[in-house]
C-alpha atoms as a PDB file:
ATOM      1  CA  UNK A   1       1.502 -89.973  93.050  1.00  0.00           C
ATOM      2  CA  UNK A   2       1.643 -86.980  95.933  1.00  0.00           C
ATOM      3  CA  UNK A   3       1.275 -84.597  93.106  1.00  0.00           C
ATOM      4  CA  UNK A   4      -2.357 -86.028  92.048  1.00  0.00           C
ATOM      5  CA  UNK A   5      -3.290 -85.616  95.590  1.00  0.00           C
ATOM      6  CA  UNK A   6      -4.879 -81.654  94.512  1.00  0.00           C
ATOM      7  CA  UNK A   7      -6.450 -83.471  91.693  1.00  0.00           C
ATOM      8  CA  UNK A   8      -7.900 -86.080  93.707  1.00  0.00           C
ATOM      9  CA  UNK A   9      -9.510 -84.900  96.907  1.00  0.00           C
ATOM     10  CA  UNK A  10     -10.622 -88.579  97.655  1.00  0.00           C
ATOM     11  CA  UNK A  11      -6.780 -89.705  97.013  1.00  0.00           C
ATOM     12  CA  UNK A  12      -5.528 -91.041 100.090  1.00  0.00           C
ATOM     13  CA  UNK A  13      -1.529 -92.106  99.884  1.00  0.00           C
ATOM     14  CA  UNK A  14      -0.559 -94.308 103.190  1.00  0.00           C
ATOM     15  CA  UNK A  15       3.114 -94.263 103.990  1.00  0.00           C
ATOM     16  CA  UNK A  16       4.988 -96.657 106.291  1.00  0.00           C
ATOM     17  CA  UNK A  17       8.683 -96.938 107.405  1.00  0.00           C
ATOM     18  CA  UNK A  18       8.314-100.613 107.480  1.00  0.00           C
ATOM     19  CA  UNK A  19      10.167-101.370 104.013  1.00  0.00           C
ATOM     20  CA  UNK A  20      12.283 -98.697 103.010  1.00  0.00           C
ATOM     21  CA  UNK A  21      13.746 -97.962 106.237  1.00  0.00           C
ATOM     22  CA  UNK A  22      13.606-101.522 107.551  1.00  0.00           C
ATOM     23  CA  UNK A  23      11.402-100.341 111.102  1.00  0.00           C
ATOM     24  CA  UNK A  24       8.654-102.662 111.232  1.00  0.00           C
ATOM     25  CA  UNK A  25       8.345-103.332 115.045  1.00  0.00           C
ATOM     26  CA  UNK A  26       8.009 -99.412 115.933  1.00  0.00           C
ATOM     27  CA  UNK A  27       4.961 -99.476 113.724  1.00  0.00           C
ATOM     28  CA  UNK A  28       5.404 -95.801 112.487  1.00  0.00           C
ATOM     29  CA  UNK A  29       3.893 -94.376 109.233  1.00  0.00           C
ATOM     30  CA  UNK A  30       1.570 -91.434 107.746  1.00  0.00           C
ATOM     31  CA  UNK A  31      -1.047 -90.511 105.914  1.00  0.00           C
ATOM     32  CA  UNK A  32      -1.438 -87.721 102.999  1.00  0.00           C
ATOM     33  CA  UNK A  33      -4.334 -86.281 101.117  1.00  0.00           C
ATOM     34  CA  UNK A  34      -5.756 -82.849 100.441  1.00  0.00           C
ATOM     35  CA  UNK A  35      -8.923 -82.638 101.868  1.00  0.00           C
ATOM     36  CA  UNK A  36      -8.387 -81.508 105.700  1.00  0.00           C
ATOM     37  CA  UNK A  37     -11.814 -82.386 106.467  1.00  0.00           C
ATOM     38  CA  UNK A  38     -11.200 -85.907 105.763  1.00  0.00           C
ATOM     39  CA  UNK A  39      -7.922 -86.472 107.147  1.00  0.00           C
ATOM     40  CA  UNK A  40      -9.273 -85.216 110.630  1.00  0.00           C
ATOM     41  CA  UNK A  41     -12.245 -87.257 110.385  1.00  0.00           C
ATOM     42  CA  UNK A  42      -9.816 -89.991 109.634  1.00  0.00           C
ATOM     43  CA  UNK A  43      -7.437 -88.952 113.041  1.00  0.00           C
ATOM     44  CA  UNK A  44     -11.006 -89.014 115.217  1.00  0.00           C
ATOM     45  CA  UNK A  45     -10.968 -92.663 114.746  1.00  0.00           C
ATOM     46  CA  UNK A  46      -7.465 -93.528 115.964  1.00  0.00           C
ATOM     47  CA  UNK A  47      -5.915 -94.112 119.377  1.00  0.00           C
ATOM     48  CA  UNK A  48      -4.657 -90.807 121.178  1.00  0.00           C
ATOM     49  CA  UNK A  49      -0.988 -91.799 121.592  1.00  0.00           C
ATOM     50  CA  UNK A  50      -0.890 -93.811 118.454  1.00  0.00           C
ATOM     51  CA  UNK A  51       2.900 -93.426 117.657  1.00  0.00           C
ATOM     52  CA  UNK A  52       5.352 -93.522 120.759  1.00  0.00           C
ATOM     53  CA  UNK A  53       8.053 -91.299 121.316  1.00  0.00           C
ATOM     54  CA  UNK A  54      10.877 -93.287 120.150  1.00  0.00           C
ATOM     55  CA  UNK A  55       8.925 -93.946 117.009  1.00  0.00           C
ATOM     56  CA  UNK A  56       9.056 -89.905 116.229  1.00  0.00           C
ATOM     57  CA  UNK A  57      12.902 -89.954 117.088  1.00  0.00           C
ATOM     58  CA  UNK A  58      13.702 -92.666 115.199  1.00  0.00           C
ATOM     59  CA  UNK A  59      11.473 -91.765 112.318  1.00  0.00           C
ATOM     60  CA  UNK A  60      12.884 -88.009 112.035  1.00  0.00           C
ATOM     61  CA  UNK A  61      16.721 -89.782 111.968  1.00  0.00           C
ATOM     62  CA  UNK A  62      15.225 -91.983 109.085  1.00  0.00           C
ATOM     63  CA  UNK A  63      13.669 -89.051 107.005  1.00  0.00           C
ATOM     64  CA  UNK A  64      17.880 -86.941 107.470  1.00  0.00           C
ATOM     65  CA  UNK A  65      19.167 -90.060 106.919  1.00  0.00           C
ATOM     66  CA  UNK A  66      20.534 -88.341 103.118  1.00  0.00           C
ATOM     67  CA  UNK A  67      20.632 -91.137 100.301  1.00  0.00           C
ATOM     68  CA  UNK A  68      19.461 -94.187 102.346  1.00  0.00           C
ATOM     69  CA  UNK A  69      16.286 -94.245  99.779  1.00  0.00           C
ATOM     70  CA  UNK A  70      17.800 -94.368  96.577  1.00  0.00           C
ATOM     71  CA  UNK A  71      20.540 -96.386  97.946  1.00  0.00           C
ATOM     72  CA  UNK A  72      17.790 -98.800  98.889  1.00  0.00           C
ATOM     73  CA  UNK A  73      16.036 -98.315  95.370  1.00  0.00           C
ATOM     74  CA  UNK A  74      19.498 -99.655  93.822  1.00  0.00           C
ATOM     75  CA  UNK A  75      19.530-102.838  96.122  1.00  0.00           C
ATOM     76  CA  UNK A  76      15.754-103.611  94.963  1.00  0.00           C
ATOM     77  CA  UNK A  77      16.791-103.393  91.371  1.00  0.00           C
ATOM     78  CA  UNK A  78      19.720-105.313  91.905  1.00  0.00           C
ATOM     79  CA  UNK A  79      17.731-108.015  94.139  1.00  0.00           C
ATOM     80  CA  UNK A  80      14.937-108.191  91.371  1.00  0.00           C
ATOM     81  CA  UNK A  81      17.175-110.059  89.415  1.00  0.00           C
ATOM     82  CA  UNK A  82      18.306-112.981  92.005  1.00  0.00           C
ATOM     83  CA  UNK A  83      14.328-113.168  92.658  1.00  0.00           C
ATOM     84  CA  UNK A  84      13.224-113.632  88.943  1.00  0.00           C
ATOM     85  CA  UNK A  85      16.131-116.034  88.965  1.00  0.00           C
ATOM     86  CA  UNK A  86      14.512-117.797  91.874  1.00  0.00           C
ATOM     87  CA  UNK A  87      11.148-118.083  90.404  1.00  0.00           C
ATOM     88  CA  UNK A  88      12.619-119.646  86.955  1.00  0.00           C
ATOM     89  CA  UNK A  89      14.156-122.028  88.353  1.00  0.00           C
ATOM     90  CA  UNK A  90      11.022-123.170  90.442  1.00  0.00           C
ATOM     91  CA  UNK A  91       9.453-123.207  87.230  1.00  0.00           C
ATOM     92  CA  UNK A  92      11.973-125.345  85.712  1.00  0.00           C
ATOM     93  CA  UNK A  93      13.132-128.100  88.958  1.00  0.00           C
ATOM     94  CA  UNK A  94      10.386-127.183  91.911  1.00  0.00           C
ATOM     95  CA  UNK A  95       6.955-128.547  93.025  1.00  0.00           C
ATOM     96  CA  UNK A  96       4.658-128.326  95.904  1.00  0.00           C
ATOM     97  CA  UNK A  97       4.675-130.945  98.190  1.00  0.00           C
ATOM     98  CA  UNK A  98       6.635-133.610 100.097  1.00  0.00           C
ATOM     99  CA  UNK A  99       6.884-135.815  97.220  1.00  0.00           C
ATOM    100  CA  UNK A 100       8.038-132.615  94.555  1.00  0.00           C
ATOM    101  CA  UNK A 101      11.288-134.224  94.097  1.00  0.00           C
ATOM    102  CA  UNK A 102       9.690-137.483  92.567  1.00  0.00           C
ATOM    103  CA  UNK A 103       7.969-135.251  90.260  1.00  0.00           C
ATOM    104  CA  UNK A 104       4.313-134.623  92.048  1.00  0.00           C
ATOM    105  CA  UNK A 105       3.270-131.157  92.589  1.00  0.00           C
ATOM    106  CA  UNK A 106       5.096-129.464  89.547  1.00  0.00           C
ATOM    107  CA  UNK A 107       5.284-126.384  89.707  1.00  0.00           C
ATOM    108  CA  UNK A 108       4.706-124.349  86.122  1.00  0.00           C
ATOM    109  CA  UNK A 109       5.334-120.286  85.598  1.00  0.00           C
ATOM    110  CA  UNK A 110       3.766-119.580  82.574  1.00  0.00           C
ATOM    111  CA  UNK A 111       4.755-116.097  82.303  1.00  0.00           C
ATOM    112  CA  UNK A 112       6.858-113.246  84.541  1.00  0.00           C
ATOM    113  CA  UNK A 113       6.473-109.981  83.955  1.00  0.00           C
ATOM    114  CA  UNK A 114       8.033-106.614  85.834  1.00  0.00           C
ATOM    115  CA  UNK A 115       5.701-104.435  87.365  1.00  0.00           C
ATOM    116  CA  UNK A 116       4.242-102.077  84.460  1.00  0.00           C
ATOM    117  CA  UNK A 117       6.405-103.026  81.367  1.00  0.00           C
ATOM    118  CA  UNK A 118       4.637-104.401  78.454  1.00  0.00           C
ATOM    119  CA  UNK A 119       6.895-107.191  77.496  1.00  0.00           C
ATOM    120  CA  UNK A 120       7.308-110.649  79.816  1.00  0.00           C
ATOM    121  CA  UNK A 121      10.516-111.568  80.764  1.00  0.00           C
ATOM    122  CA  UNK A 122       9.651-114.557  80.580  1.00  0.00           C
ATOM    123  CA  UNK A 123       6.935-116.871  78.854  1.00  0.00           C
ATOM    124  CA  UNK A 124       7.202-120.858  79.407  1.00  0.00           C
ATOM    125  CA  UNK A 125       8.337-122.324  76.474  1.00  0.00           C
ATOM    126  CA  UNK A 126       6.129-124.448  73.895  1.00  0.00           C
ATOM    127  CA  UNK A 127       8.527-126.864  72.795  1.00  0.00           C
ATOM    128  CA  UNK A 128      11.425-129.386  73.591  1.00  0.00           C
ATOM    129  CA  UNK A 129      13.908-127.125  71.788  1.00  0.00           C
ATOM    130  CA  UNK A 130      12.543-124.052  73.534  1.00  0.00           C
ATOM    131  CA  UNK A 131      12.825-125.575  76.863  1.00  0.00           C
ATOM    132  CA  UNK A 132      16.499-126.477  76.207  1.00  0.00           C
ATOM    133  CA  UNK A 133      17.143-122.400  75.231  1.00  0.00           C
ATOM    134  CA  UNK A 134      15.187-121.465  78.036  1.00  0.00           C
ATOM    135  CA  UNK A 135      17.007-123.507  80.789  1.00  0.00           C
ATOM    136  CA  UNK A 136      20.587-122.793  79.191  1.00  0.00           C
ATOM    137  CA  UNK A 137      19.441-119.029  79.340  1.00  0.00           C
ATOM    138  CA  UNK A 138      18.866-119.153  82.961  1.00  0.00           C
ATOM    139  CA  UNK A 139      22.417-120.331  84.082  1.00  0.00           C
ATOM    140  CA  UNK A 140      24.136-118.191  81.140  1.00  0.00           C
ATOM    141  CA  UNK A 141      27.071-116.437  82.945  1.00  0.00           C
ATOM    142  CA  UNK A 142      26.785-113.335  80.604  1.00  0.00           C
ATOM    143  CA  UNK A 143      23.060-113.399  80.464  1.00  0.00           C
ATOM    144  CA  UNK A 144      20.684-111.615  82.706  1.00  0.00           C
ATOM    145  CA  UNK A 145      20.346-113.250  85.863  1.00  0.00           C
ATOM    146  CA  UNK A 146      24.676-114.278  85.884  1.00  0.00           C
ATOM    147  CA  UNK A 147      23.950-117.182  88.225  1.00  0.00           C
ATOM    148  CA  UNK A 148      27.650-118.339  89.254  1.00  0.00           C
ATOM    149  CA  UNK A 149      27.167-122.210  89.671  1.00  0.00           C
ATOM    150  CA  UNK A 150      29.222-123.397  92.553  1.00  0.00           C
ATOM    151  CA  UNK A 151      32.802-124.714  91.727  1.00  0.00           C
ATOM    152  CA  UNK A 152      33.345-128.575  93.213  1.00  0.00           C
ATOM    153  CA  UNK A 153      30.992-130.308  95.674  1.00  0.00           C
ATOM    154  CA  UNK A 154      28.497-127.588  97.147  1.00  0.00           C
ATOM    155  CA  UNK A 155      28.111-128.349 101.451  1.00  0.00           C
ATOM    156  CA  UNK A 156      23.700-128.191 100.570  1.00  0.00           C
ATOM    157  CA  UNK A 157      22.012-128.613  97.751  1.00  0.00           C
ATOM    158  CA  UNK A 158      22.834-126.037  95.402  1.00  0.00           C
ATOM    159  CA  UNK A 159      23.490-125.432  91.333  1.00  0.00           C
ATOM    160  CA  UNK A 160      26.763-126.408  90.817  1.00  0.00           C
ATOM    161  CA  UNK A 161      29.518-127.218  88.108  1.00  0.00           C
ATOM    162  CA  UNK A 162      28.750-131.023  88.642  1.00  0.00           C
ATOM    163  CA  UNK A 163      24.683-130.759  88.049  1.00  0.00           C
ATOM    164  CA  UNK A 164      23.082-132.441  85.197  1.00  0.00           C
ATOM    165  CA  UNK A 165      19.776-131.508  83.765  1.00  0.00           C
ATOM    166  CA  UNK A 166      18.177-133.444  81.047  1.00  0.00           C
ATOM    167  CA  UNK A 167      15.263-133.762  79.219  1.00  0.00           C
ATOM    168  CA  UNK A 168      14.054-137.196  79.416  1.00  0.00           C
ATOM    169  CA  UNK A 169      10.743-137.282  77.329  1.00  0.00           C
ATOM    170  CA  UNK A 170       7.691-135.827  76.254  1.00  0.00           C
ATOM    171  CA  UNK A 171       3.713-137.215  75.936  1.00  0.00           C
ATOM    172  CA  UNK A 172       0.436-135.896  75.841  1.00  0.00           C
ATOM    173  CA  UNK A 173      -0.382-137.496  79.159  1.00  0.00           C
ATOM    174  CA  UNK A 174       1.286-135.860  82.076  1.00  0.00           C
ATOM    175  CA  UNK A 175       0.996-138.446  84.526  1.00  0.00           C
ATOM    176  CA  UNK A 176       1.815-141.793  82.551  1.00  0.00           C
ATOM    177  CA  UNK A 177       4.790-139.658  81.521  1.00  0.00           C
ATOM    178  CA  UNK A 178       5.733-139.506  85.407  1.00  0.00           C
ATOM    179  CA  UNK A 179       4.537-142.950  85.913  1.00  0.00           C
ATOM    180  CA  UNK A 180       7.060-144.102  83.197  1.00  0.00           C
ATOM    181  CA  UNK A 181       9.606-142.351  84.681  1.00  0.00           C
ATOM    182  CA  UNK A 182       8.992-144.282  87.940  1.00  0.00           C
ATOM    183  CA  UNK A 183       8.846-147.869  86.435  1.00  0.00           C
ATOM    184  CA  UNK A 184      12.346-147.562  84.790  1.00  0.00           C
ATOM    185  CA  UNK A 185      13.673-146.592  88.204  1.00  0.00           C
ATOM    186  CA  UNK A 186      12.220-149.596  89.650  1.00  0.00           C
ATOM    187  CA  UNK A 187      13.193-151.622  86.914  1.00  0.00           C
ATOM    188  CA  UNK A 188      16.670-150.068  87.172  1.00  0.00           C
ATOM    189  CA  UNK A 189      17.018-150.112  91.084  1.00  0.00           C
ATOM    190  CA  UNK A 190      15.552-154.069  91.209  1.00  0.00           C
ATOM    191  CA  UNK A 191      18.002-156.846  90.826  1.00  0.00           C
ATOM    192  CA  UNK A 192      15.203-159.309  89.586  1.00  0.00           C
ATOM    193  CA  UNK A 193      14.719-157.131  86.379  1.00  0.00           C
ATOM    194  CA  UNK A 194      17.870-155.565  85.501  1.00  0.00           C
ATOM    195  CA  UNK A 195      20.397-157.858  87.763  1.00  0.00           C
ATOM    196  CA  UNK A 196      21.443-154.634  88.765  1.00  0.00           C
ATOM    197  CA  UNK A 197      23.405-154.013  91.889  1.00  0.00           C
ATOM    198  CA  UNK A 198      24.255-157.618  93.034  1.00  0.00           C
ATOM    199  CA  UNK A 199      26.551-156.573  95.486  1.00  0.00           C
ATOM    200  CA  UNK A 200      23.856-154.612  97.290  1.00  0.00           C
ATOM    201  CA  UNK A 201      21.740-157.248  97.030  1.00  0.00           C
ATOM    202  CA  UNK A 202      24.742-159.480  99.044  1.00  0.00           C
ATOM    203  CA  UNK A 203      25.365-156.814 101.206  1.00  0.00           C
ATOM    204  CA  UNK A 204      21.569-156.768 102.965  1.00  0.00           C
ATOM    205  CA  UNK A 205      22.267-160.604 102.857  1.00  0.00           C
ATOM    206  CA  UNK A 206      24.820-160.321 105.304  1.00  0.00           C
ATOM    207  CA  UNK A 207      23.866-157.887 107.576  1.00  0.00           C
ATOM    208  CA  UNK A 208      20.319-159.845 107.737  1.00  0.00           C
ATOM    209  CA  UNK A 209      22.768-162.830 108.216  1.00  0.00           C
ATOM    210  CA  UNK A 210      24.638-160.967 111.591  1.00  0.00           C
ATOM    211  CA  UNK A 211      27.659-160.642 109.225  1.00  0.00           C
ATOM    212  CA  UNK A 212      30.058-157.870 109.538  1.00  0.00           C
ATOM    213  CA  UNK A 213      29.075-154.954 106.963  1.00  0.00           C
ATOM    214  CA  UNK A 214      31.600-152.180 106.249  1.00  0.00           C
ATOM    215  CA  UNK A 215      29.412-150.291 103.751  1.00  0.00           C
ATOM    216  CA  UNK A 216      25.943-149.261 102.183  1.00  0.00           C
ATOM    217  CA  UNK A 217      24.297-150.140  99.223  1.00  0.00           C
ATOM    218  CA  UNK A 218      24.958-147.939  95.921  1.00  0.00           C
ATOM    219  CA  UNK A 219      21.272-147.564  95.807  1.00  0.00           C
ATOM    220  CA  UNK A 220      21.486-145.255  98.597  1.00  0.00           C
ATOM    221  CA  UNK A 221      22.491-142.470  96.379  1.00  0.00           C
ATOM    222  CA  UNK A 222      18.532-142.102  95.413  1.00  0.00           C
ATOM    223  CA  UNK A 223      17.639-141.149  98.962  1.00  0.00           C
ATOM    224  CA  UNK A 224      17.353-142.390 102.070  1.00  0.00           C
ATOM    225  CA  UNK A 225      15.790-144.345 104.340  1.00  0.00           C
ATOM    226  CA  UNK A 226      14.469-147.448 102.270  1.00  0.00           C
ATOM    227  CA  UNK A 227      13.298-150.802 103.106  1.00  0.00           C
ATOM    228  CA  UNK A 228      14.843-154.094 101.589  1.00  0.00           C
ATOM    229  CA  UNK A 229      12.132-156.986 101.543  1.00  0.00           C
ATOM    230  CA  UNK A 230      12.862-160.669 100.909  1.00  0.00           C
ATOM    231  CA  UNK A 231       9.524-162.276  99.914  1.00  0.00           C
ATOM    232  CA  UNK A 232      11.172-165.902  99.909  1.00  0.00           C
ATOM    233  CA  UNK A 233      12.525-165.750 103.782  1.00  0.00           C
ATOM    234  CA  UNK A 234      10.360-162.450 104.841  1.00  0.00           C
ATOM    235  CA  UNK A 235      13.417-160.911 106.056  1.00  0.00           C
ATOM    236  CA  UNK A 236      13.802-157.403 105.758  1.00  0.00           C
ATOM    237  CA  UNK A 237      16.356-154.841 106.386  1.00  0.00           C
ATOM    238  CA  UNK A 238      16.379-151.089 106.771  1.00  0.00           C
ATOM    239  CA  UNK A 239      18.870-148.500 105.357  1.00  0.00           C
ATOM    240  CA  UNK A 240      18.951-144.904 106.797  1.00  0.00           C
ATOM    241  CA  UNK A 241      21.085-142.423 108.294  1.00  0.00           C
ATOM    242  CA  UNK A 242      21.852-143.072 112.340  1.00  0.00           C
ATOM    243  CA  UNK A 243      21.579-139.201 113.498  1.00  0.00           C
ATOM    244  CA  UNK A 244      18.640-138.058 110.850  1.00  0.00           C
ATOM    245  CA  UNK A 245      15.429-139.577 109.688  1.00  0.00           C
ATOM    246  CA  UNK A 246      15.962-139.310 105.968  1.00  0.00           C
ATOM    247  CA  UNK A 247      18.021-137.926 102.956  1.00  0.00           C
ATOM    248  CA  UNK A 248      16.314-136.417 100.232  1.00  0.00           C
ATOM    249  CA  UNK A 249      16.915-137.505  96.731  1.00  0.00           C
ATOM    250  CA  UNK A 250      19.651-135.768  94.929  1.00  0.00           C
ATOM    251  CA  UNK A 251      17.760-136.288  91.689  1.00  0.00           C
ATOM    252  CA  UNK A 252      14.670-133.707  91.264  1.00  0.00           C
ATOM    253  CA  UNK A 253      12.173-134.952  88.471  1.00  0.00           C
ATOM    254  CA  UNK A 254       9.535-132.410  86.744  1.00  0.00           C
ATOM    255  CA  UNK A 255       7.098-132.196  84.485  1.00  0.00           C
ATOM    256  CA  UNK A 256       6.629-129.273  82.462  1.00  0.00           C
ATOM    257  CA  UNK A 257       3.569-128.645  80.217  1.00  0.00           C
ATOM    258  CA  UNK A 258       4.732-126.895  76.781  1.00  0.00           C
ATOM    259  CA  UNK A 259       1.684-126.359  75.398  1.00  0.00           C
ATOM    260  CA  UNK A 260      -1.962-127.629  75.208  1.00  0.00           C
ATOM    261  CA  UNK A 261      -0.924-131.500  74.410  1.00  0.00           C
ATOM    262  CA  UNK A 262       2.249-131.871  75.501  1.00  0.00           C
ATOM    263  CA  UNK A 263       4.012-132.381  78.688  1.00  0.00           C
ATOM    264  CA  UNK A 264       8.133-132.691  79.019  1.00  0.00           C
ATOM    265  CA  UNK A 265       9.839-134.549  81.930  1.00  0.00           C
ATOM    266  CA  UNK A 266      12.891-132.481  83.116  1.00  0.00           C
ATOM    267  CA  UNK A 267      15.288-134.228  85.512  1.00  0.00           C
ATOM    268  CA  UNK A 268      18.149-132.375  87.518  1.00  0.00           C
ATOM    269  CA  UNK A 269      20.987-134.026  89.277  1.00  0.00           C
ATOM    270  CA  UNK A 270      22.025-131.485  91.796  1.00  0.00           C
ATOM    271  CA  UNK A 271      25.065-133.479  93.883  1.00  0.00           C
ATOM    272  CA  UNK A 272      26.130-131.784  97.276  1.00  0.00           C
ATOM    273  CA  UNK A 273      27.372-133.329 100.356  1.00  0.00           C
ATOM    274  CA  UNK A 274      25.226-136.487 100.949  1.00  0.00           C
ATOM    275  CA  UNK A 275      25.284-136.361 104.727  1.00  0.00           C
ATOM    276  CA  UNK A 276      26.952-133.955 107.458  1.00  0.00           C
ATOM    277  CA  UNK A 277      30.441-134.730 108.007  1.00  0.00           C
ATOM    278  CA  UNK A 278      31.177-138.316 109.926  1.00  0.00           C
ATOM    279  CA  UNK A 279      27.472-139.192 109.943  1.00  0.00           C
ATOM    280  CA  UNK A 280      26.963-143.263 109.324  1.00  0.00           C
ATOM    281  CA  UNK A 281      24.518-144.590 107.624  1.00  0.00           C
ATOM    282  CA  UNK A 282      23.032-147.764 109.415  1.00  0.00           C
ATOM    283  CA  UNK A 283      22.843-150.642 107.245  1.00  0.00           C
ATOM    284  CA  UNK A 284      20.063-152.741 109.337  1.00  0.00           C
ATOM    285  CA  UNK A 285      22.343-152.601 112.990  1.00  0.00           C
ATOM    286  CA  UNK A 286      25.370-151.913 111.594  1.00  0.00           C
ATOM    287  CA  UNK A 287      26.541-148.305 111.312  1.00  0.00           C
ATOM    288  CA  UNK A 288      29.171-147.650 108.188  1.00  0.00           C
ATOM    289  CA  UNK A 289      30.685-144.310 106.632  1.00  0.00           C
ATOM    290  CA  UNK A 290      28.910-142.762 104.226  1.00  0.00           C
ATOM    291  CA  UNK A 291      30.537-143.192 101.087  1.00  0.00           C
ATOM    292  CA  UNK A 292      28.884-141.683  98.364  1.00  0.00           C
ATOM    293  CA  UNK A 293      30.985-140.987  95.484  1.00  0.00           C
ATOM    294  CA  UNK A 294      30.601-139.364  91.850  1.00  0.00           C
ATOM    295  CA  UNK A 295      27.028-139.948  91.582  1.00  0.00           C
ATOM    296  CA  UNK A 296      27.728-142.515  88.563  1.00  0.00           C
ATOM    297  CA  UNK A 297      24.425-144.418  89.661  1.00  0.00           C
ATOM    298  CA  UNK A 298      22.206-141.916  89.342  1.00  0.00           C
ATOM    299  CA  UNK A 299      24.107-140.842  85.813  1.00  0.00           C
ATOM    300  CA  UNK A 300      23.655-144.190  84.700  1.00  0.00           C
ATOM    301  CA  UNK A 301      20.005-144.468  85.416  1.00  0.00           C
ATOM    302  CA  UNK A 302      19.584-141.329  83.527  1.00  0.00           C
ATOM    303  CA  UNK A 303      22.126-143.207  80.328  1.00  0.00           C
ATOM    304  CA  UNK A 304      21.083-146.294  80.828  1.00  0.00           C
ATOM    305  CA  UNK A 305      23.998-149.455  80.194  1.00  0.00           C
ATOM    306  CA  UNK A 306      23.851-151.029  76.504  1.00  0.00           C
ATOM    307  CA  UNK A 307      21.440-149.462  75.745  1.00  0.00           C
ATOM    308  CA  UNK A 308      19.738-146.309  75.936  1.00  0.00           C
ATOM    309  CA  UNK A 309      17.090-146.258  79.038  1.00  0.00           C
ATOM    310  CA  UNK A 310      15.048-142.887  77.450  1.00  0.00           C
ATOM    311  CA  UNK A 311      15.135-142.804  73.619  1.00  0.00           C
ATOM    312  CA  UNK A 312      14.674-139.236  72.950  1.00  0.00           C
ATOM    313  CA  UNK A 313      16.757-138.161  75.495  1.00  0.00           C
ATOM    314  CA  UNK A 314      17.673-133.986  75.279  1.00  0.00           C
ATOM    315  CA  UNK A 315      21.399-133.387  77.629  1.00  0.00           C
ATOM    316  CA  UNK A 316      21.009-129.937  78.150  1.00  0.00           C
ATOM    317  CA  UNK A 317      23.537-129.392  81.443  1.00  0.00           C
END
């Protein structure tokens, strides 16, 4: 670009040490072109001490400083990588929103492409089986990106060995496909429809009752807090962790439009420590250990028991 500036008299190329060298708060930078007319015109109009003294020090160190741009230059290239990574996988699991994780808000990249080249490096897929490739692609260990999923039981929520990601099911209507979603979780997670999770349904018995408890419901796993109501004594009970507010859902729920008709629910089960170490969970007034173990509800939402709960069900991870 400096070498268009004698071509160019109007060409005006504004430098700052704010990136490359990492000195934002000392505000330093210049300005080239060719025409000396303009560029004092340009100088009338700025303050008379405009850069301080340690600014010029530091800034000639900078400019000796032999290598420090390229070797910069290599850590961008290398970087570019983890950050294309980053905005696949928002394409893929991520929304906008404090209700993202139940599927509201999806976020969609349609296509990612570096700086001048010609070819995407990405463009979202238009099918079920292209979605599968796509997703596998992402956490290939030989392909481009060389994400290393985390071996065992990651302390925060990150990709590891023991995720799951599935492709539950497709429609031409994005948000009955999400609403579907969310009726065979309540179907799943209620005891009147499924008889599922009896024991839970003791358990808030009890405490409600004054009973000792010495554990949480299995239902837990989906999140936390939330409310148990008994419509024929209206008793209720609430289930939450005693030093924070809430627990987000381990299980992240997206939908993904493939092309003009049709829409694809993606879920990910991303386990990681449920709570900080030795925090209870408080099961109405009665604080227990967190015990949340394998994740085999959540898998068996996704399954389903006899029989299975999404017909055309894609396991990708």
């Amino acid at each position: 670009m400096i070498s268009r500036l004698k071509r160019y008299p109007c060409l005006l190329i504004l430098r700052a040490f704010t990136k490359m060298y990492a000195m934002a708060g000392l505000r330093l930078g210049y300005l080239l072109a060719s025409d000396s007319n303009l560029l004092e015109r340009i100088a009338g109009f700025g303050a008379t001490w405009s850069v301080s003294g340690p600014a010029q020090t530091a800034g000639l160190a900078a400019l000796r400083e032999e290598g420090w741009a390229e070797k910069t230059r290599a850590m961008i290239r290398e970087e570019r990588a983890f950050l294309e990574a980053a905005l696949l996988a928002m394409g893929f699991f991520g929304g906008l929103g404090s209700r993202s994780r139940k599927g509201y808000g999806s976020f969609n990249l349609k296509k990612l492409t570096r700086g001048d080249e010609t070819d995407p490096v990405f463009i979202s897929p238009s099918d079920k089986d292209g979605l599968k490739r796509a997703i596998l692609n992402l956490f290939d260990p030989d392909g481009r990106y060389k994400i290393l999923r985390y071996d065992g039981l990651p302390p925060y929520t990150a990709f590891s060995k023991m995720m799951r990601i599935d492709i539950l099911d497709t429609s031409d209507e994005p948000l009955r496909l999400l609403n579907s979603i969310g009726d065979k979780m309540m179907e799943y997670r209620s005891y009147r429809k499924e008889k599922n999770f009896l024991d839970d349904y003791k358990l808030i018995r009890d405490a409600l009752a004054g009973n000792v408890i010495y554990n949480h419901p299995k239902r837990s796993i989906f999140g936390l807090p939330h409310n148990y109501y008994f419509s024929s004594t209206k008793e209720s009970a609430k289930v939450k962790p005693k030093d924070h507010e809430r627990r987000a859902s381990p299980l992240f729920i997206h939908i993904q439009r493939m092309n003009e008709s049709q829409f694809a629910a993606i879920t990910a089960i991303i386990p990681a420590d449920f709570l900080p170490h030795g925090e209870k969970i408080m099961v109405g007034d009665s604080p227990v250990d967190a015990d949340v173990n394998g994740y085999k509800v959540l898998h068996e939402f996704i399954d389903g028991r006899d029989t299975p709960r999404f017909a055309s069900l894609v396991r990708v991870i």
